[in-house]
Protein backbone atom coordinates (compact mmCIF):
# COMPACT_ATOMS: atom_id res chain seq x y z
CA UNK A 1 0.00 0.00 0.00
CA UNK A 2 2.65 2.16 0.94
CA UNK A 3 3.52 4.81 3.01
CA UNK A 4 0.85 7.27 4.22
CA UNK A 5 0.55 10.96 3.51
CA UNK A 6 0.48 13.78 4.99
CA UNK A 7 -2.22 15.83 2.32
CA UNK A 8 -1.70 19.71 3.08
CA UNK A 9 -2.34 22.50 0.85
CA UNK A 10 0.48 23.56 -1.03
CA UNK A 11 2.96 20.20 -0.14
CA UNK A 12 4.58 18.03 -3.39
CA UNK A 13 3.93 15.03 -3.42
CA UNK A 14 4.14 11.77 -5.42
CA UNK A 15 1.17 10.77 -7.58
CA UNK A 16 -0.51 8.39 -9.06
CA UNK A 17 -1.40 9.17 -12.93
CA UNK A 18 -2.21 6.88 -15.34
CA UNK A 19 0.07 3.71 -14.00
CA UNK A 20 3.46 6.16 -13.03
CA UNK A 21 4.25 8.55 -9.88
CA UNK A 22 4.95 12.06 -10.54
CA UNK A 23 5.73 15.09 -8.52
CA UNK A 24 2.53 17.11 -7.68
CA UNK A 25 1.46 19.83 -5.59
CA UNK A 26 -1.56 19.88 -3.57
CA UNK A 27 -4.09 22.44 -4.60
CA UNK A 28 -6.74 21.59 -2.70
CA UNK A 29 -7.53 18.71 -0.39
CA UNK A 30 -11.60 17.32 0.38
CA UNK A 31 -12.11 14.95 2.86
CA UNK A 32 -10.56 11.64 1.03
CA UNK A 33 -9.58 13.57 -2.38
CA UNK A 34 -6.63 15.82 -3.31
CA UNK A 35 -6.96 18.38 -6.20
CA UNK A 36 -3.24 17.89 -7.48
CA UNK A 37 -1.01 19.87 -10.20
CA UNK A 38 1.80 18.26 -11.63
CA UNK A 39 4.56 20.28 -11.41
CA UNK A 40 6.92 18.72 -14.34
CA UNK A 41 3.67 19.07 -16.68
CA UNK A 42 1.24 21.51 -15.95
CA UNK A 43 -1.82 19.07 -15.27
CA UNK A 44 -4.42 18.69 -12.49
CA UNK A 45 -6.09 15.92 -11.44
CA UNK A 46 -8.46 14.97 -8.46
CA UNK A 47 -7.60 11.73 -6.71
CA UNK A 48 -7.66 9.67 -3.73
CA UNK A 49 -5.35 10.42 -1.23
CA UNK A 50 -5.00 7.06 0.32
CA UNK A 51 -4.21 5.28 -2.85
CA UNK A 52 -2.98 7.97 -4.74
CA UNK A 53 -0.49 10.07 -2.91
CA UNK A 54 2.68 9.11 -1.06
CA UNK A 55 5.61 11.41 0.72
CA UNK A 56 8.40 12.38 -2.21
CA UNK A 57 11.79 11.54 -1.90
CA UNK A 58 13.53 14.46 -0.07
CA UNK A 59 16.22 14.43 -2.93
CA UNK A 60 13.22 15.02 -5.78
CA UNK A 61 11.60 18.29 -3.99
CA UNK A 62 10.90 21.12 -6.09
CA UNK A 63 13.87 22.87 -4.08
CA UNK A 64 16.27 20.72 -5.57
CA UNK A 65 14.82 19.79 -8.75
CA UNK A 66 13.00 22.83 -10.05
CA UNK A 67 9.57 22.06 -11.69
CA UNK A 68 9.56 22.17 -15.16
CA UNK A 69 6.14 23.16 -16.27
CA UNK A 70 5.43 27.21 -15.12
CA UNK A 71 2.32 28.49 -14.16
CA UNK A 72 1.04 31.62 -16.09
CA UNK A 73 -1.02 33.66 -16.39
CA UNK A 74 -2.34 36.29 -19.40
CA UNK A 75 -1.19 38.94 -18.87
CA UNK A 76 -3.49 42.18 -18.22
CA UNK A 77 -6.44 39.57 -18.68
CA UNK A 78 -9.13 39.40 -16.00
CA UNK A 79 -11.49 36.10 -17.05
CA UNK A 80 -14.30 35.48 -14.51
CA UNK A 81 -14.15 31.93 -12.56
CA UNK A 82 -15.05 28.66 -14.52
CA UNK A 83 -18.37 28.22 -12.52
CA UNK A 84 -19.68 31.26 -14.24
CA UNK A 85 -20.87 30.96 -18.16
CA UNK A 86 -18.72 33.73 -19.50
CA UNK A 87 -15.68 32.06 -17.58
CA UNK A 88 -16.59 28.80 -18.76
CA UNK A 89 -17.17 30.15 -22.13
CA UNK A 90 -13.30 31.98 -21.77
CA UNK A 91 -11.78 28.72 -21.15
CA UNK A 92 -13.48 26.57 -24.11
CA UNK A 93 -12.20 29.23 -26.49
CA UNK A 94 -9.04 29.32 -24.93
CA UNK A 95 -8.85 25.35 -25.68
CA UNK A 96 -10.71 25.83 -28.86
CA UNK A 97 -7.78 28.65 -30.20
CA UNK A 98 -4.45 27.16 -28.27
CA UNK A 99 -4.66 23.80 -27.92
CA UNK A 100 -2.14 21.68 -29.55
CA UNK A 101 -1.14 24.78 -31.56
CA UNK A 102 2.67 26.16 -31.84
CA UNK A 103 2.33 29.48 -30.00
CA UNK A 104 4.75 31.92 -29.12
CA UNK A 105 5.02 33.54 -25.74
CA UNK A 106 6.09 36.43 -24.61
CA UNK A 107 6.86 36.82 -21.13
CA UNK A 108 6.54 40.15 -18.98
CA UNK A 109 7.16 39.18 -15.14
CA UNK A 110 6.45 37.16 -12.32
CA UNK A 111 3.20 38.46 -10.35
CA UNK A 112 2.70 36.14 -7.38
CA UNK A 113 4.75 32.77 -8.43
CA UNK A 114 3.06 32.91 -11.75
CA UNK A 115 4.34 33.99 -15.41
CA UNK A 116 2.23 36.90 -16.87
CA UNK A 117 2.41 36.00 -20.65
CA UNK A 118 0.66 37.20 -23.84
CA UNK A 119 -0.12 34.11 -26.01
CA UNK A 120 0.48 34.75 -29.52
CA UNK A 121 -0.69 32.54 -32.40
CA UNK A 122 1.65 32.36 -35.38
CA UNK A 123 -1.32 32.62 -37.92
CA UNK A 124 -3.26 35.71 -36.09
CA UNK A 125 -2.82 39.44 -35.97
CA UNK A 126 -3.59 39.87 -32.59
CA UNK A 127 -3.42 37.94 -28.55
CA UNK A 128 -4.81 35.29 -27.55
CA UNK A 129 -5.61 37.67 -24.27
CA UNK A 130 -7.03 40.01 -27.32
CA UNK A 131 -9.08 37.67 -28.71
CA UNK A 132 -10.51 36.89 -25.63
CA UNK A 133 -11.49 40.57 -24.53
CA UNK A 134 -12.63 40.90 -27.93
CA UNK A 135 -15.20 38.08 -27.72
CA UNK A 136 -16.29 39.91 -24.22
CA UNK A 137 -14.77 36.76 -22.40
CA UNK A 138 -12.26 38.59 -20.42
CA UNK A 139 -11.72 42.61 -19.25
CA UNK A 140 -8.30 44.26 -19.09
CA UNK A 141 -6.86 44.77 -15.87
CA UNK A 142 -7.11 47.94 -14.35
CA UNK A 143 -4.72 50.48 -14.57
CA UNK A 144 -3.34 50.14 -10.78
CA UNK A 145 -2.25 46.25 -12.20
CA UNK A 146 -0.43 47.30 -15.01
CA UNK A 147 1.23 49.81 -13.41
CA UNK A 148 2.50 47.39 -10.75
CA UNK A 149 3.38 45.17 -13.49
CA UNK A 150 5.13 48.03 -15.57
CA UNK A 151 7.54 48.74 -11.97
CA UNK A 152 9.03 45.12 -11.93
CA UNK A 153 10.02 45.82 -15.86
CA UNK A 154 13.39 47.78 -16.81
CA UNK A 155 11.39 48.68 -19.58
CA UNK A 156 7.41 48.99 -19.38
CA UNK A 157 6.68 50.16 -22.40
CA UNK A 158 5.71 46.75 -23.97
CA UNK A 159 3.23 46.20 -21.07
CA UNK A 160 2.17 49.68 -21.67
CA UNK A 161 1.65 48.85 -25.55
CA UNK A 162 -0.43 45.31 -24.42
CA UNK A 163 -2.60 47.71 -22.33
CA UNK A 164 -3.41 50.33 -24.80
CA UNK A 165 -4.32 47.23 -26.78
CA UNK A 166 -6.50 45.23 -24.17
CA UNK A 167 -8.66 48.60 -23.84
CA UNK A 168 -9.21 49.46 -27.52
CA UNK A 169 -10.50 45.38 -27.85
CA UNK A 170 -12.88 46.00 -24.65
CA UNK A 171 -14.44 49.20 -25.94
CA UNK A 172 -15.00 47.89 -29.31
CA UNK A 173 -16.66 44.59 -27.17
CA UNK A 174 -18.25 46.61 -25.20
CA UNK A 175 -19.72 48.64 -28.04
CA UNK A 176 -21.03 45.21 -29.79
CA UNK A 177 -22.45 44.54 -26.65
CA UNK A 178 -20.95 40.53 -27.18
CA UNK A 179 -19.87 38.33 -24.11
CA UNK A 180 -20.20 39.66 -20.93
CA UNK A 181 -21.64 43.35 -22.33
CA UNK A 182 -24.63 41.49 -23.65
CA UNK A 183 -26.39 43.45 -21.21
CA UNK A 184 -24.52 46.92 -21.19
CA UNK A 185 -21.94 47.61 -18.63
CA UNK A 186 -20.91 45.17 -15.91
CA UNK A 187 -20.06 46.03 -12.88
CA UNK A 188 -16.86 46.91 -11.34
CA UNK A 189 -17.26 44.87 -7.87
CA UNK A 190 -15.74 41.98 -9.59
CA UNK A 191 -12.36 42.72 -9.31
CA UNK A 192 -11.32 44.78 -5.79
CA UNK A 193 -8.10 46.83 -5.36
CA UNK A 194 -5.77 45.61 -3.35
């Protein structure tokens, strides 16, 4: 069976996926289940702790092996949660435009552990974090975010450049009145200043 494990939030682990143990991190843990990413290849995966999960080798921790997949995140894009239609709706044409496609990415900093990247596709003029404010999927940040992000550059004036074009996309959404301005303008208590 093996030896038992201690399931905390944010611990790696080895797991269990599809016949082979990997390293993962614990996301989220309820009751007998562990939401897991796998930190060599960017996957998550719910399982059962007890026959699942098992302590990692102190010689194959992310502090001596670094992971290999990076989190990101687009950058200057604000999409709403998955259990809400427009955020659903965000993250099936994210798959629908980017999965198992080249893309390039271009990488601006680190905000909070994660990579803030623009997606671009080869074949298109604009984002992937464009398209998506075009469709009215996602909203630009607001200005206090890219400004934070802009400080961490040596040079901001590419982040400055994706903002200018993250707002001209959302007013022309907005405008059409597609996605999430079906209904006009939405509200601003979605996203709080910090």
């Amino acid at each position: 069976a093996g030896a038992p494990c201690d399931a905390k939030k944010g611990k790696v682990v080895a797991s269990l996926f599809d016949g082979s143990w990997y390293r993962a991190k614990i996301i989220e843990k309820k009751g007998h289940k562990a939401t897991v990413l796998y930190v060599d290849h960017g996957n998550i995966d719910t399982v059962s702790i007890a026959s699942h999960l098992r302590p990692l080798d102190d010689g194959l921790g992310t502090d001596k092996i670094p992971a290999a997949a990076k989190e990101a995140v687009l950058a200057l894009t604000e999409v709403r949660s998955t259990d809400d239609d427009d955020g659903l709706d965000a993250a099936r044409m994210l798959q629908s435009i980017a999965w198992g496609k080249p893309l390039n990415v271009r990488t601006f900093c680190d905000v909070e552990g994660k990579l803030a990247v623009t997606l671009l596709d080869p074949s298109s003029s604009s984002s992937i974090n464009e398209q998506l404010i075009s469709a009215g999927l996602a909203r630009k940040s607001k200005q206090f975010k890219v400004d934070a992000i802009a400080r961490k550059m040596v040079d901001g004036s590419g982040i400055a450049s994706l903002a200018a074009g993250l707002a001209s996309a959302q007013d022309a959404a907005r405008r059409s009145r597609v996605g999430m301005w079906r209904y006009g303008d939405v509200g601003e208590d979605d996203e709080e200043e910090k």
